[in-house]
Each structure stands twice: as structure tokens, then as C-alpha cells.
C-alpha atoms as a PDB file:
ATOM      1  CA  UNK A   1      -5.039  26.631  42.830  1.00  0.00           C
ATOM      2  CA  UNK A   2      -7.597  27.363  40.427  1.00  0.00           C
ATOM      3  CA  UNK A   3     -10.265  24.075  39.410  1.00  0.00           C
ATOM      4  CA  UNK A   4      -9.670  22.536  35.974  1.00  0.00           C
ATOM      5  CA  UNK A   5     -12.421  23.623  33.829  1.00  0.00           C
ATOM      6  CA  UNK A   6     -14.214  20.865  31.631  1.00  0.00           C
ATOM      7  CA  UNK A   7     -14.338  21.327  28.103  1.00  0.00           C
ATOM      8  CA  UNK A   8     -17.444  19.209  27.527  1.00  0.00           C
ATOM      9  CA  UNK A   9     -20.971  19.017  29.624  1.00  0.00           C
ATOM     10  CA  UNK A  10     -20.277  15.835  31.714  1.00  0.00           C
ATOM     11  CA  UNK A  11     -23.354  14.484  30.780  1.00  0.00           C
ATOM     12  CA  UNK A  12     -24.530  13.086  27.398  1.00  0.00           C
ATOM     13  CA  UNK A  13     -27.372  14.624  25.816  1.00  0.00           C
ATOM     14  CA  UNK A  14     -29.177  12.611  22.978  1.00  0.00           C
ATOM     15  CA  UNK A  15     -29.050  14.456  19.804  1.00  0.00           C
ATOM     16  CA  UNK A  16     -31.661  13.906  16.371  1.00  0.00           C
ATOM     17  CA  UNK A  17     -29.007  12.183  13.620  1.00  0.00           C
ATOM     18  CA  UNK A  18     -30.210  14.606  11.513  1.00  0.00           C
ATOM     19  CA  UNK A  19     -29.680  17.517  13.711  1.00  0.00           C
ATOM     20  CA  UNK A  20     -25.881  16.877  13.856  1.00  0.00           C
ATOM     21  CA  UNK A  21     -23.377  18.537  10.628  1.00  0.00           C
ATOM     22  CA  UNK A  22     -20.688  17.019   9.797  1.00  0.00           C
ATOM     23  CA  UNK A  23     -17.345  18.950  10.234  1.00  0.00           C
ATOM     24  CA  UNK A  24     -16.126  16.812   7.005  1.00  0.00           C
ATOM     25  CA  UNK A  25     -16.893  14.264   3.854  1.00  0.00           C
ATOM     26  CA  UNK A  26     -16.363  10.737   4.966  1.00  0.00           C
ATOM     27  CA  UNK A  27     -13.841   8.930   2.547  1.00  0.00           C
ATOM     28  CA  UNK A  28     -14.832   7.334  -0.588  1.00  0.00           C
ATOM     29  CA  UNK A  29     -15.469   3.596  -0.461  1.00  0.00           C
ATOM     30  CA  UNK A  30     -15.912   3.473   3.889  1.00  0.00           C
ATOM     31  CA  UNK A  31     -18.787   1.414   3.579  1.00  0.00           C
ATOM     32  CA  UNK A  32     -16.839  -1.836   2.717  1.00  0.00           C
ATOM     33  CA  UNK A  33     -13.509  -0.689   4.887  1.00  0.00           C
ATOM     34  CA  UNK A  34     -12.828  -3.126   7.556  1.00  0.00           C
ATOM     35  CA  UNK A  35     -12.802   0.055  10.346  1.00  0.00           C
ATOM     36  CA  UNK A  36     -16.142   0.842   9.450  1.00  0.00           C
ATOM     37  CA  UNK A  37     -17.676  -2.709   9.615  1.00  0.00           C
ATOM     38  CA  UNK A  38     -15.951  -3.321  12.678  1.00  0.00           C
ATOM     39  CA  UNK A  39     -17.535  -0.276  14.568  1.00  0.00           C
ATOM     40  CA  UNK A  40     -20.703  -0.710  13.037  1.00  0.00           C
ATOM     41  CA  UNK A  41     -21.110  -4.689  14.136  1.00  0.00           C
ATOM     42  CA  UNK A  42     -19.828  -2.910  17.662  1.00  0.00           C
ATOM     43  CA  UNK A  43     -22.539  -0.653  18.002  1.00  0.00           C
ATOM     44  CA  UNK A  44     -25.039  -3.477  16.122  1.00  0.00           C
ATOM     45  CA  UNK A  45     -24.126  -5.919  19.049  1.00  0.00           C
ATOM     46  CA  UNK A  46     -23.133  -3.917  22.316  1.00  0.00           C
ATOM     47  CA  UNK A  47     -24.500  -0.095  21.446  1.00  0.00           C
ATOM     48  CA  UNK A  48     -22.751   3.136  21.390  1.00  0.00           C
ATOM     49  CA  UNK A  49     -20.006   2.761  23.913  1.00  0.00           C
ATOM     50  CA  UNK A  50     -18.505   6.589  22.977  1.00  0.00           C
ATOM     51  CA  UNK A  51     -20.639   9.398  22.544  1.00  0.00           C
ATOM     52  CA  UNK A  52     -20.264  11.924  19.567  1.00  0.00           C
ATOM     53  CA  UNK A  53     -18.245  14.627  19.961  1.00  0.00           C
ATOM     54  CA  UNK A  54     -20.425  17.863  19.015  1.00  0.00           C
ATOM     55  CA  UNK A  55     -20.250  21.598  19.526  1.00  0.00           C
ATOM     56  CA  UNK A  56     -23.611  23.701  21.049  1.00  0.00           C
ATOM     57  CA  UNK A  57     -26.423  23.869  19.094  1.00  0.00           C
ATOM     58  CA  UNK A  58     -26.155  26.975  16.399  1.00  0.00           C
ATOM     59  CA  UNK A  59     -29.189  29.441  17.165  1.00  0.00           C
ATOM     60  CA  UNK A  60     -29.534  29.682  13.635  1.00  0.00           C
ATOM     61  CA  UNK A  61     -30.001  26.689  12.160  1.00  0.00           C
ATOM     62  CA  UNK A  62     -30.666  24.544  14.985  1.00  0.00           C
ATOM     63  CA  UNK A  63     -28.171  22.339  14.394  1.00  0.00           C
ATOM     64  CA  UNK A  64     -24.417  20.891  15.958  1.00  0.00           C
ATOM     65  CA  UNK A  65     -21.286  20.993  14.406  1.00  0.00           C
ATOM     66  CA  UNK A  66     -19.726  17.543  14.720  1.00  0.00           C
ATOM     67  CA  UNK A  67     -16.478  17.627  15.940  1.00  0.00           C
ATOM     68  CA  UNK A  68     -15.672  13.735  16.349  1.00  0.00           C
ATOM     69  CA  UNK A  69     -17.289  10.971  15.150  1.00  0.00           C
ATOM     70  CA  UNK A  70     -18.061  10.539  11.797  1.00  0.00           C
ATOM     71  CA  UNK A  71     -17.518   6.843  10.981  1.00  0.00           C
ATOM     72  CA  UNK A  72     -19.785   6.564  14.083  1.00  0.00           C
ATOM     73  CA  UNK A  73     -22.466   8.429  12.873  1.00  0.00           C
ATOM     74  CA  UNK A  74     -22.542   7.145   9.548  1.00  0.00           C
ATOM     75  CA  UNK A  75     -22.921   3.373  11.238  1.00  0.00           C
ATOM     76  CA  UNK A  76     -25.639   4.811  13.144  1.00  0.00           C
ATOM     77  CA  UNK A  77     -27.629   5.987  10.438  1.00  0.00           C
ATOM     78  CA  UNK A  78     -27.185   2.755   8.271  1.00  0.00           C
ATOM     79  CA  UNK A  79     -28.834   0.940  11.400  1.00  0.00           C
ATOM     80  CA  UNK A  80     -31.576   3.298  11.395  1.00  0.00           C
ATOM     81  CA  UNK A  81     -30.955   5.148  14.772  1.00  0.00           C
ATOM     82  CA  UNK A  82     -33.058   8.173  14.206  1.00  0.00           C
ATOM     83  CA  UNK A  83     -30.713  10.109  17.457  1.00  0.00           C
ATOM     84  CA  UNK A  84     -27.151   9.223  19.507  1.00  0.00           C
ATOM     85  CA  UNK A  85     -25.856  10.655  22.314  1.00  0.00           C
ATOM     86  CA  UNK A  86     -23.290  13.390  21.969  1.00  0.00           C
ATOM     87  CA  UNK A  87     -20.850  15.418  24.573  1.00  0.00           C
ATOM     88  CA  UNK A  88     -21.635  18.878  23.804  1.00  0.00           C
ATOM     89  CA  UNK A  89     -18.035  21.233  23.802  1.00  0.00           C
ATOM     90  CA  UNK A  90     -17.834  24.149  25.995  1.00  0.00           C
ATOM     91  CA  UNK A  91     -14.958  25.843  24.648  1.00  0.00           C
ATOM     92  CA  UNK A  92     -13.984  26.961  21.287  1.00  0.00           C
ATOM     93  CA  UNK A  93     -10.228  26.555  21.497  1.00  0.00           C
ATOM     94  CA  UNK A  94      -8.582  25.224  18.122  1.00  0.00           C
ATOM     95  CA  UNK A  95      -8.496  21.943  19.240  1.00  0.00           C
ATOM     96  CA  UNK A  96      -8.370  18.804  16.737  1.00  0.00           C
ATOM     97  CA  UNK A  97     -10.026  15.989  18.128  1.00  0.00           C
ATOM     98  CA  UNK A  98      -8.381  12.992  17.510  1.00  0.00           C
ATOM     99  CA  UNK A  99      -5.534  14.432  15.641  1.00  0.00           C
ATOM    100  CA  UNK A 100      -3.441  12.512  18.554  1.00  0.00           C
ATOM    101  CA  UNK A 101      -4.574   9.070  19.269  1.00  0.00           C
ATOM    102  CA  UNK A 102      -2.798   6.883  21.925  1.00  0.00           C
ATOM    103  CA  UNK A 103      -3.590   3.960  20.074  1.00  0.00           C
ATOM    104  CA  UNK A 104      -4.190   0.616  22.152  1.00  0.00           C
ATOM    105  CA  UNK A 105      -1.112  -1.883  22.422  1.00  0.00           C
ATOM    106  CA  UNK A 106      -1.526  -4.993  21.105  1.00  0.00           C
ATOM    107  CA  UNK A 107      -1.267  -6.591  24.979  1.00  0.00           C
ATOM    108  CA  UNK A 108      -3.299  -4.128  25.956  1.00  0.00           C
ATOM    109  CA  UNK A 109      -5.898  -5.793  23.774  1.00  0.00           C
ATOM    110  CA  UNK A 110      -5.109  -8.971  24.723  1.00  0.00           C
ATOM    111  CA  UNK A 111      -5.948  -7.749  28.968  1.00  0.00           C
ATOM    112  CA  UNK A 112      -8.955  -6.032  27.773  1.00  0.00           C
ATOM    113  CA  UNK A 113     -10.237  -8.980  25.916  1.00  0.00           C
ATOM    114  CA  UNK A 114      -9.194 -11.629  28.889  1.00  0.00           C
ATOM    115  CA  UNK A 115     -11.147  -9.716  31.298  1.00  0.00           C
ATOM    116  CA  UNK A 116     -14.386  -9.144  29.211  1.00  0.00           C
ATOM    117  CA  UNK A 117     -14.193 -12.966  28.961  1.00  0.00           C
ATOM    118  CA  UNK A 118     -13.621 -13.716  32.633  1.00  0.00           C
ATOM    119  CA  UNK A 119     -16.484 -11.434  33.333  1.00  0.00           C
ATOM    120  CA  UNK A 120     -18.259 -13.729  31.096  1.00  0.00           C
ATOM    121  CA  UNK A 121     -18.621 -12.479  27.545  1.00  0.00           C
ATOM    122  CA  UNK A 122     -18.541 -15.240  25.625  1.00  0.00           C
ATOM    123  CA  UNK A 123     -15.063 -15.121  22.599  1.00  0.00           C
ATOM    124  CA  UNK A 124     -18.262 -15.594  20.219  1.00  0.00           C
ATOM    125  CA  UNK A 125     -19.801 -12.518  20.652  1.00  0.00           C
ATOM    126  CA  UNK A 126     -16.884 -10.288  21.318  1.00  0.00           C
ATOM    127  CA  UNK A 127     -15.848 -11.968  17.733  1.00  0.00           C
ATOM    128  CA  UNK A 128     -19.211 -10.967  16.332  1.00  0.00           C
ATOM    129  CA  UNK A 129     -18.972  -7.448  18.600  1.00  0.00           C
ATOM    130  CA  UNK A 130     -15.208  -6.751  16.540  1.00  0.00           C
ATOM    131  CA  UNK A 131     -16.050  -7.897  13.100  1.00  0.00           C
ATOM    132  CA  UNK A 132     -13.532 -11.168  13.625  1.00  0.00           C
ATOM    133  CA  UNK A 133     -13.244 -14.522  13.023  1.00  0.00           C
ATOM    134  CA  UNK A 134     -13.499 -16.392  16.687  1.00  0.00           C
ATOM    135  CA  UNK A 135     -10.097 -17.604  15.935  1.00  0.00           C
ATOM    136  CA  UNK A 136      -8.497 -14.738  15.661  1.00  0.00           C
ATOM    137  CA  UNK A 137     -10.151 -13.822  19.475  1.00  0.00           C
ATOM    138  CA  UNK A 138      -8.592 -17.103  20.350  1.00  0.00           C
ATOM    139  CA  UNK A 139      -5.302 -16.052  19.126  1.00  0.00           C
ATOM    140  CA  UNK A 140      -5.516 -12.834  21.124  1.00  0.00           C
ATOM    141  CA  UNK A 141      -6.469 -14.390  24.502  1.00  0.00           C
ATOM    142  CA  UNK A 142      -3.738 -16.628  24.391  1.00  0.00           C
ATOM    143  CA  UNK A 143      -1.134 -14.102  23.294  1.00  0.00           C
ATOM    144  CA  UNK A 144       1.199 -14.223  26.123  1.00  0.00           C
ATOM    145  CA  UNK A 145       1.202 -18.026  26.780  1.00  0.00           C
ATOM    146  CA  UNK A 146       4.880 -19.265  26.517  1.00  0.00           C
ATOM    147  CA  UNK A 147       5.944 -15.728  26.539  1.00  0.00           C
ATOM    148  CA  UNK A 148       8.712 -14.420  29.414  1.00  0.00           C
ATOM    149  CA  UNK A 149       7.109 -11.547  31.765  1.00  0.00           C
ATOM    150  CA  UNK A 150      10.775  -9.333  30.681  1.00  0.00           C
ATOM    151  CA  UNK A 151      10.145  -9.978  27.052  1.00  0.00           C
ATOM    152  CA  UNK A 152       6.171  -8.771  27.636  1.00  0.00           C
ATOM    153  CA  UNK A 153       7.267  -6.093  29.383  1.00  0.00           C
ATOM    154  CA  UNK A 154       9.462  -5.171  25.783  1.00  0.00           C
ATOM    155  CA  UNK A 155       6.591  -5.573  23.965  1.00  0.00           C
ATOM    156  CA  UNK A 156       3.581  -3.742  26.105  1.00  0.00           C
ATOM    157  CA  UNK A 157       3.690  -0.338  24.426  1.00  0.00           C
ATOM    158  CA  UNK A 158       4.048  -2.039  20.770  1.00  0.00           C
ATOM    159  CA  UNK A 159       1.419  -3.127  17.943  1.00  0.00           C
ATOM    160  CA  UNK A 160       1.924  -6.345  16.525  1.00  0.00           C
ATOM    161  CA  UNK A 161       0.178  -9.751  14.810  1.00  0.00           C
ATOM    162  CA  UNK A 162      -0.870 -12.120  16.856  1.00  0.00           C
ATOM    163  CA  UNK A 163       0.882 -14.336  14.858  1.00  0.00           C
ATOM    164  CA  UNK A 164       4.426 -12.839  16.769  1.00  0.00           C
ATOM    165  CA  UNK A 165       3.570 -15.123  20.112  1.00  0.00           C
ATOM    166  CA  UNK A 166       3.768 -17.963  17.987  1.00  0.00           C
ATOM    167  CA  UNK A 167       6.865 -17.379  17.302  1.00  0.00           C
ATOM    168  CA  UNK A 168       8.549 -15.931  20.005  1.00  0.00           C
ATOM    169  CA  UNK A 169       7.280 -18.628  22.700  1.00  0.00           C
ATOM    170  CA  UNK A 170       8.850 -21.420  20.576  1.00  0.00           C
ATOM    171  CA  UNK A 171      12.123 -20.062  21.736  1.00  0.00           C
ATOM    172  CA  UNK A 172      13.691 -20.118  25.403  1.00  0.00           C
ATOM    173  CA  UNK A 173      13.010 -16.794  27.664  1.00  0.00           C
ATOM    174  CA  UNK A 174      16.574 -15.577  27.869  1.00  0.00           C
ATOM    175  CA  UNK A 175      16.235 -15.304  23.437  1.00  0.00           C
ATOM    176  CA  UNK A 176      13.333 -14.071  24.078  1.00  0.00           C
ATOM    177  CA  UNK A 177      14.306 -10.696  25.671  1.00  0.00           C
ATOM    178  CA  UNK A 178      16.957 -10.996  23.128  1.00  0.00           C
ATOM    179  CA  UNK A 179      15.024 -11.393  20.409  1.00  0.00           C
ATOM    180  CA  UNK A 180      12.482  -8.368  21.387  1.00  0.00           C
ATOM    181  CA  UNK A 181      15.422  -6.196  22.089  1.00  0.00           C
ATOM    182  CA  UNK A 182      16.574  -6.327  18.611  1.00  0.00           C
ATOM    183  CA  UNK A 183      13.148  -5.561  17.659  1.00  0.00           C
ATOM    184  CA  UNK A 184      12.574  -2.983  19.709  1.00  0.00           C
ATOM    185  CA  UNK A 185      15.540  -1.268  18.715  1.00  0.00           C
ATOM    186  CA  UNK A 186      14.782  -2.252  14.886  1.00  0.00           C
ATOM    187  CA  UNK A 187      11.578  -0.610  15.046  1.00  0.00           C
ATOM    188  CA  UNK A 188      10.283  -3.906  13.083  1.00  0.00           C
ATOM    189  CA  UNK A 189       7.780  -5.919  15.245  1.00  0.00           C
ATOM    190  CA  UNK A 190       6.516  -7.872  11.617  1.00  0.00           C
ATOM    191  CA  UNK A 191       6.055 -11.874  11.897  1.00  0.00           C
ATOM    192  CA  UNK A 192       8.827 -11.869   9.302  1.00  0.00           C
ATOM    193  CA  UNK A 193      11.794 -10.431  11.097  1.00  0.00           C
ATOM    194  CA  UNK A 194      10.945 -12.821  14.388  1.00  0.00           C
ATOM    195  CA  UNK A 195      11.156 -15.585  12.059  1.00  0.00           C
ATOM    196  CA  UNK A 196      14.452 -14.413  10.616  1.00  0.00           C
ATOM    197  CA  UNK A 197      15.734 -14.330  14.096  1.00  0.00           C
ATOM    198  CA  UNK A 198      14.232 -17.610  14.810  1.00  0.00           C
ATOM    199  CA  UNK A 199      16.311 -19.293  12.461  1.00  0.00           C
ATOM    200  CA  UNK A 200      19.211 -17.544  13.440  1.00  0.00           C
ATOM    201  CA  UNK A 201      18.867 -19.212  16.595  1.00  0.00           C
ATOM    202  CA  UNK A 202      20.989 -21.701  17.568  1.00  0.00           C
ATOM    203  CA  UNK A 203      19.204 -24.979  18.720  1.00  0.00           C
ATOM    204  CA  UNK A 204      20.532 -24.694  22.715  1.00  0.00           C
ATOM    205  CA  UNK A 205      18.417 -21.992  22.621  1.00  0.00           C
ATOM    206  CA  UNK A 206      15.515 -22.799  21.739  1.00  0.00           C
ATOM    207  CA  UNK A 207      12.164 -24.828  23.230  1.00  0.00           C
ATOM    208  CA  UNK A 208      13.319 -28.680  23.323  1.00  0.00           C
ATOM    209  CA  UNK A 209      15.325 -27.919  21.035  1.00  0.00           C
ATOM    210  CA  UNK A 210      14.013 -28.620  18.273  1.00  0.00           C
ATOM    211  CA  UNK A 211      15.319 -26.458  15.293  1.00  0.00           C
ATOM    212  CA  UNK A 212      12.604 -24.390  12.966  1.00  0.00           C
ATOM    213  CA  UNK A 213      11.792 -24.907   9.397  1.00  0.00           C
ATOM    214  CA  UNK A 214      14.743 -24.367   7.383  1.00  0.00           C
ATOM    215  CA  UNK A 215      14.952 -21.701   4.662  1.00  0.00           C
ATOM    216  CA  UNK A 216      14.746 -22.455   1.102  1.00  0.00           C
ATOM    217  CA  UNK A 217      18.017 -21.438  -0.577  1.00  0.00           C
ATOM    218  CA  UNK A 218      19.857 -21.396   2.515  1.00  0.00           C
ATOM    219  CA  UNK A 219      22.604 -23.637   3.113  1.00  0.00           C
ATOM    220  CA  UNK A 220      24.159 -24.877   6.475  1.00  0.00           C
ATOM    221  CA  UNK A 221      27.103 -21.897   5.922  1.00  0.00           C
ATOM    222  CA  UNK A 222      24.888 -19.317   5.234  1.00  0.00           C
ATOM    223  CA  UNK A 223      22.842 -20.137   8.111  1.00  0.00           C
ATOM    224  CA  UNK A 224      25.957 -20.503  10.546  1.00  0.00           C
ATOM    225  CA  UNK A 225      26.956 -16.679   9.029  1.00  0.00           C
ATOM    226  CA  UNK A 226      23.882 -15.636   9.562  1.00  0.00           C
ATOM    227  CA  UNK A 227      24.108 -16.711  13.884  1.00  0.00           C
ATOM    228  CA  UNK A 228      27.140 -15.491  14.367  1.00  0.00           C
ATOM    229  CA  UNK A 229      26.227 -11.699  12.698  1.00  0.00           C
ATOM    230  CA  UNK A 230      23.064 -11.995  14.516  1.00  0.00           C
ATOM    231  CA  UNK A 231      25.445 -12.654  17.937  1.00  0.00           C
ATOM    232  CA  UNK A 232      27.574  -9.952  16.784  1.00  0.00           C
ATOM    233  CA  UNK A 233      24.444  -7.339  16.240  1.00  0.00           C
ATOM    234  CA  UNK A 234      23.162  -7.851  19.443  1.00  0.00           C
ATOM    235  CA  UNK A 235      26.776  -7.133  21.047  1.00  0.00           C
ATOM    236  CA  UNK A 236      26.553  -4.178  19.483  1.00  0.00           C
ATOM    237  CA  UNK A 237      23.000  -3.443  20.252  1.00  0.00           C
ATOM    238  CA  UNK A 238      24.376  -3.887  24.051  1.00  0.00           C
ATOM    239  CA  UNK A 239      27.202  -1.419  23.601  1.00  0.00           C
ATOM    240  CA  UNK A 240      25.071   0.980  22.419  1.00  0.00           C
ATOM    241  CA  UNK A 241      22.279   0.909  24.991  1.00  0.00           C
ATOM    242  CA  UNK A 242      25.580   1.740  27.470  1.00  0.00           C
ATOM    243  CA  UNK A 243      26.818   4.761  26.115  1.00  0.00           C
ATOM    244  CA  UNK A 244      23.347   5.982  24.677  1.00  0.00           C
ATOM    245  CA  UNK A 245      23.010   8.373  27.747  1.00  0.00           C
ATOM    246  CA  UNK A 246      25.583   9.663  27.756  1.00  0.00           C
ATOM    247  CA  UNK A 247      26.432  10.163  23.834  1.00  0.00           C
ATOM    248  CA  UNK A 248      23.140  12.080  24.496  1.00  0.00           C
ATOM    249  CA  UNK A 249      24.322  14.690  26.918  1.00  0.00           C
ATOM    250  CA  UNK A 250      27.591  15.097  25.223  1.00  0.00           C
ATOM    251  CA  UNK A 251      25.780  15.958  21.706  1.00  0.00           C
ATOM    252  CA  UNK A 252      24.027  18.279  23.906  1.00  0.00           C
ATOM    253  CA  UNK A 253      26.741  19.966  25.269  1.00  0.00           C
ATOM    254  CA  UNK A 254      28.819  20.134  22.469  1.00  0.00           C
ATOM    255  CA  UNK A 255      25.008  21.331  20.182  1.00  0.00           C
ATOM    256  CA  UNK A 256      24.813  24.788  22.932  1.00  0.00           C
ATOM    257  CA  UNK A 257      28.657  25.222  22.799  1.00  0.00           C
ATOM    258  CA  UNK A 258      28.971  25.094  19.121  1.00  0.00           C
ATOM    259  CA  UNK A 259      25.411  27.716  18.937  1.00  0.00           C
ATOM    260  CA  UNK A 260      26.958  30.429  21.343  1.00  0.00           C
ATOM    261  CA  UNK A 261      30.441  30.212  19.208  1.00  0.00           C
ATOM    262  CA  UNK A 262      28.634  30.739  15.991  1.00  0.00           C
ATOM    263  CA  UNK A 263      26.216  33.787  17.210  1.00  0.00           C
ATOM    264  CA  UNK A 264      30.019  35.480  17.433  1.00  0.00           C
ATOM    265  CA  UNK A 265      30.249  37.087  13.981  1.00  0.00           C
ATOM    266  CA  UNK A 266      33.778  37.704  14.306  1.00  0.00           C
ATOM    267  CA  UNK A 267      34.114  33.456  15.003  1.00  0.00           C
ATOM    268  CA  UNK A 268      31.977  32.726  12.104  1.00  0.00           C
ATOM    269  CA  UNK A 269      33.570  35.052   9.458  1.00  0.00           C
ATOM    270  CA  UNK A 270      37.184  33.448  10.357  1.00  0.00           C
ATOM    271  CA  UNK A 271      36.240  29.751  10.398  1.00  0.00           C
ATOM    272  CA  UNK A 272      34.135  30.418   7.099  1.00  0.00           C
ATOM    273  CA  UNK A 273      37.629  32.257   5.327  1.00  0.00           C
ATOM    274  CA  UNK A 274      40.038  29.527   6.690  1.00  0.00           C
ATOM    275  CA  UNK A 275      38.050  26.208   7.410  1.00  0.00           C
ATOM    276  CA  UNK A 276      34.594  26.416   5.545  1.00  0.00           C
ATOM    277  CA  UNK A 277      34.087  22.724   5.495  1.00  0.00           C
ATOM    278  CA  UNK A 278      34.246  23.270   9.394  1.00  0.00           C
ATOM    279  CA  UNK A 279      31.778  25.905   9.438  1.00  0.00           C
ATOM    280  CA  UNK A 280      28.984  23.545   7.536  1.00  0.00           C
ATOM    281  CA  UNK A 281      29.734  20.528   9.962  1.00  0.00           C
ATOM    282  CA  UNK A 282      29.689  23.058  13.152  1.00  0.00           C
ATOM    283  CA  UNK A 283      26.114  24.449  11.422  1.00  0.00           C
ATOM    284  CA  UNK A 284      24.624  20.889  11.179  1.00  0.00           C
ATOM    285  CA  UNK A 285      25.074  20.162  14.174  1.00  0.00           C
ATOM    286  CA  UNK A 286      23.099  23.078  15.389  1.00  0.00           C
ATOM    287  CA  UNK A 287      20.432  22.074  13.614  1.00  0.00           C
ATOM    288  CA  UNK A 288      20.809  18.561  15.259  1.00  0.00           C
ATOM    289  CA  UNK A 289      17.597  17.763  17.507  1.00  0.00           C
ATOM    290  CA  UNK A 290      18.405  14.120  17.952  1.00  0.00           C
ATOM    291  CA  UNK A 291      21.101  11.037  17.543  1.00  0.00           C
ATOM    292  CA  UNK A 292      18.913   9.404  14.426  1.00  0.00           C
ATOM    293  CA  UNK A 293      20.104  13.007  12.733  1.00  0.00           C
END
């Protein structure tokens, strides 16, 4: 087997500001955006922790073509670094940096952030280091206290407020999982929806229970309708997770059956005389990539 070959010198090489193009204008008004002040109080308090991303120098004029890193550099210059470090490309494939970003999971954060404090930065300075109000680090190294380890492992791929563990941990670990289920399957991970399932929840489940905040406008029937549809959603949610699989393979099956049949002219030109209707639903379906369709 042949040796991957890297597409940037492995080591950083320190770069004049005003030696480096941008590839790109910045956006209007990034100066007072909340990204751009928290990356700049990042590099004002800890340095650089990610080099720029730049192509080799031009002979011409001398200079490299940034590839990534402009809110970066911009920082950099308002704090009156006169050079940064850079990873100079070695290929010129069409590749767009940052154009796919694995973003960072909310408990991701929260690990992250428990470990720089055990290795003793202090939850001042990393609030300082982030832009943030200490409270909010607070909030994010406590995230998981209360919560289940299954309803964590729901959440560990998701984004989310901080505000969510408050929520979730006032109810009993078995709603929990419910509860993140649903939202997992909703696609909704807002402070709002765990509330609404909150006080859908009857009191047996939840932490001493003691029963949340009632709505305003809400009366006791409403409230009992709305537990026994949420108990009736998340039967459903359960019957679909069963067949899921295997509604999957069938609509794959019955997707490359349907595609040979129709490359037949001859099959095509009779349904279309006789059954046309048949012929559209038969074509959509072949254009099907996926249940949500």
C-alpha cells in the first residue's frame, strides 16, 4: 500500500499579516458579531490555538492566498500581531476548507470544559478565554448532573441550551430517555419543547414528585389530553423505531423493482394508456431516496 500523502507542510511557518490575501471579503458588521469577539478574546487570552490555512507563497507577488481563516486573521490584526502562523497547502485540489464542519456537541463541550478545569484552568478565565459570562461556564460544567447516562448517550451528538439539563434532570431517568427520544426523533432539542413535555408529565414520574409550573390558559382537561396524546405519541414513536428497518429495505426493493419495470418501454407505454395515475406513483417512487420523501 501506497503512504497517504499530506496536503499541508506538518509544520507551521510564521507568516507577515500583511503578506497573507484574503481568498474573500469578511461580512459586513463582524466586528460586533458575537463569533468574532469570542475568537478574538480566545486568541487575546490563550493565543492562536489553529494556524491559518494558506497556500505557497506566489513568486510574483510574494504573497499567500488564504484559504481558511479569515475571522482569525482579522482578530489578529485588530490586536496588532504584525505575523501568525499558517499551514502552508501542498496540493491544489478543489478543496473548500471548511465547507463541512463537524461542529462540537454540546456534551462534548461540556467534557472539554470539565477537563480544562480539572487540569486547573480556572471557569474565570475560560469565561474571559470564550467571551461568556462565568455563569454560563457554570451552567456548562454542570450539564449532566441529574441527567441518566441512556438519556446522555441520546443527546451526545446533539446541540442544545444549557438551559435543557435543567429541565430534563427535574424528571425521573426512565422519562428521561423518554423524553429525549421524542426529541430526538422530533428533531427539536429547544428549552421549549422539553418544557412542553415536562408538563405533560404525569407527577409519578417525575423528581419527588413535585409537579412543574402550570400553564397559563390551560385547564386540568386540557392538561390530562395533553398526557395521554403525549403517551399515545411515544407508542407510536416505539412502533415505528420497530419496523423502521425493515420499511427501509422493502422501499428499497420495491424502488429497484419498480426502475427495471419502467426502463421496459413496452411496460411503460401500457401502464401510461390504461393506468396513468399508476405510472406517476410508480415514477415517484423512483425518484424516492429516503422515507422523509
Amino acid at each position: 500500500m501506497t503512504g497517504v500523502v499530506l496536503g499541508f507542510v506538518p509544520e507551521p511557518l510564521i507568516v507577515p499579516l500583511d503578506k497573507i490575501l484574503p481568498s474573500r471579503k469578511v461580512p459586513v458588521g463582524l466586528a460586533t458579531s458575537r463569533k468574532y469577539n469570542q475568537i478574538r478574546a480566545s486568541i487575546e487570552e490563550v493565543g492562536l490555538i489553529e494556524p491559518l490555512s494558506v497556500a505557497a507563497v506566489d513568486a510574483t507577488s510574494g504573497q499567500h492566498l488564504l484559504l481558511d481563516g479569515h475571522v482569525r486573521l482579522v482578530a489578529l490584526g485588530d490586536l496588532g500581531h504584525q505575523a501568525a502562523p499558517c499551514l502552508i497547502a501542498t496540493d491544489d485540489e478543489s478543496y473548500t476548507y471548511n465547507n463541512r464542519i463537524n461542529r462540537l456537541s454540546t456534551i462534548q463541550e461540556h467534557f472539554m470544559i470539565r477537563r480544562a478545569v480539572e487540569r486547573g484552568v480556572s471557569p474565570e478565565r475560560l469565561a474571559k478565554a470564550l467571551s461568556v459570562d462565568i455563569s454560563h461556564i457554570t451552567k456548562k460544567i454542570n450539564l449532566l448532573e441529574g441527567i441518566c447516562p441512556e438519556a446522555v448517550e441520546l443527546f451526545k451528538d446533539r446541540q442544545f441550551s444549557v438551559e435543557l439539563g435543567r429541565v430534563i434532570r427535574k424528571m425521573k431517568p426512565t422519562r428521561q430517555v423518554e423524553c429525549a427520544e421524542l426529541m430526538v426523533a422530533a428533531n427539536n432539542m429547544t428549552v421549549a419543547y422539553a418544557e412542553a413535555l415536562l408538563v405533560a408529565t404525569p407527577s409519578t414520574s417525575l423528581v419527588d414528585g413535585v409537579r412543574p409550573r402550570k400553564v397559563v390558559g390551560v385547564g386540568p382537561e386540557q392538561m390530562a389530553r395533553m398526557e395521554r396524546e403525549m403517551s399515545n405519541l411515544q407508542g407510536q414513536y416505539r412502533l415505528v423505531e420497530q419496523s423502521y428497518g425493515q420499511d427501509v429495505l422493502n422501499l428499497v426493493l420495491a424502488r429497484g423493482y419498480l426502475a427495471k419495470l419502467l426502463e421496459n418501454a413496452k411496460v411503460t407505454k401500457y401502464v401510461k394508456q390504461r393506468q396513468p395515475e399508476v405510472l406517476e406513483q410508480f415514477t415517484a417512487i423512483v425518484a424516492t431516496t429516503s422515507l422523509d420523501q
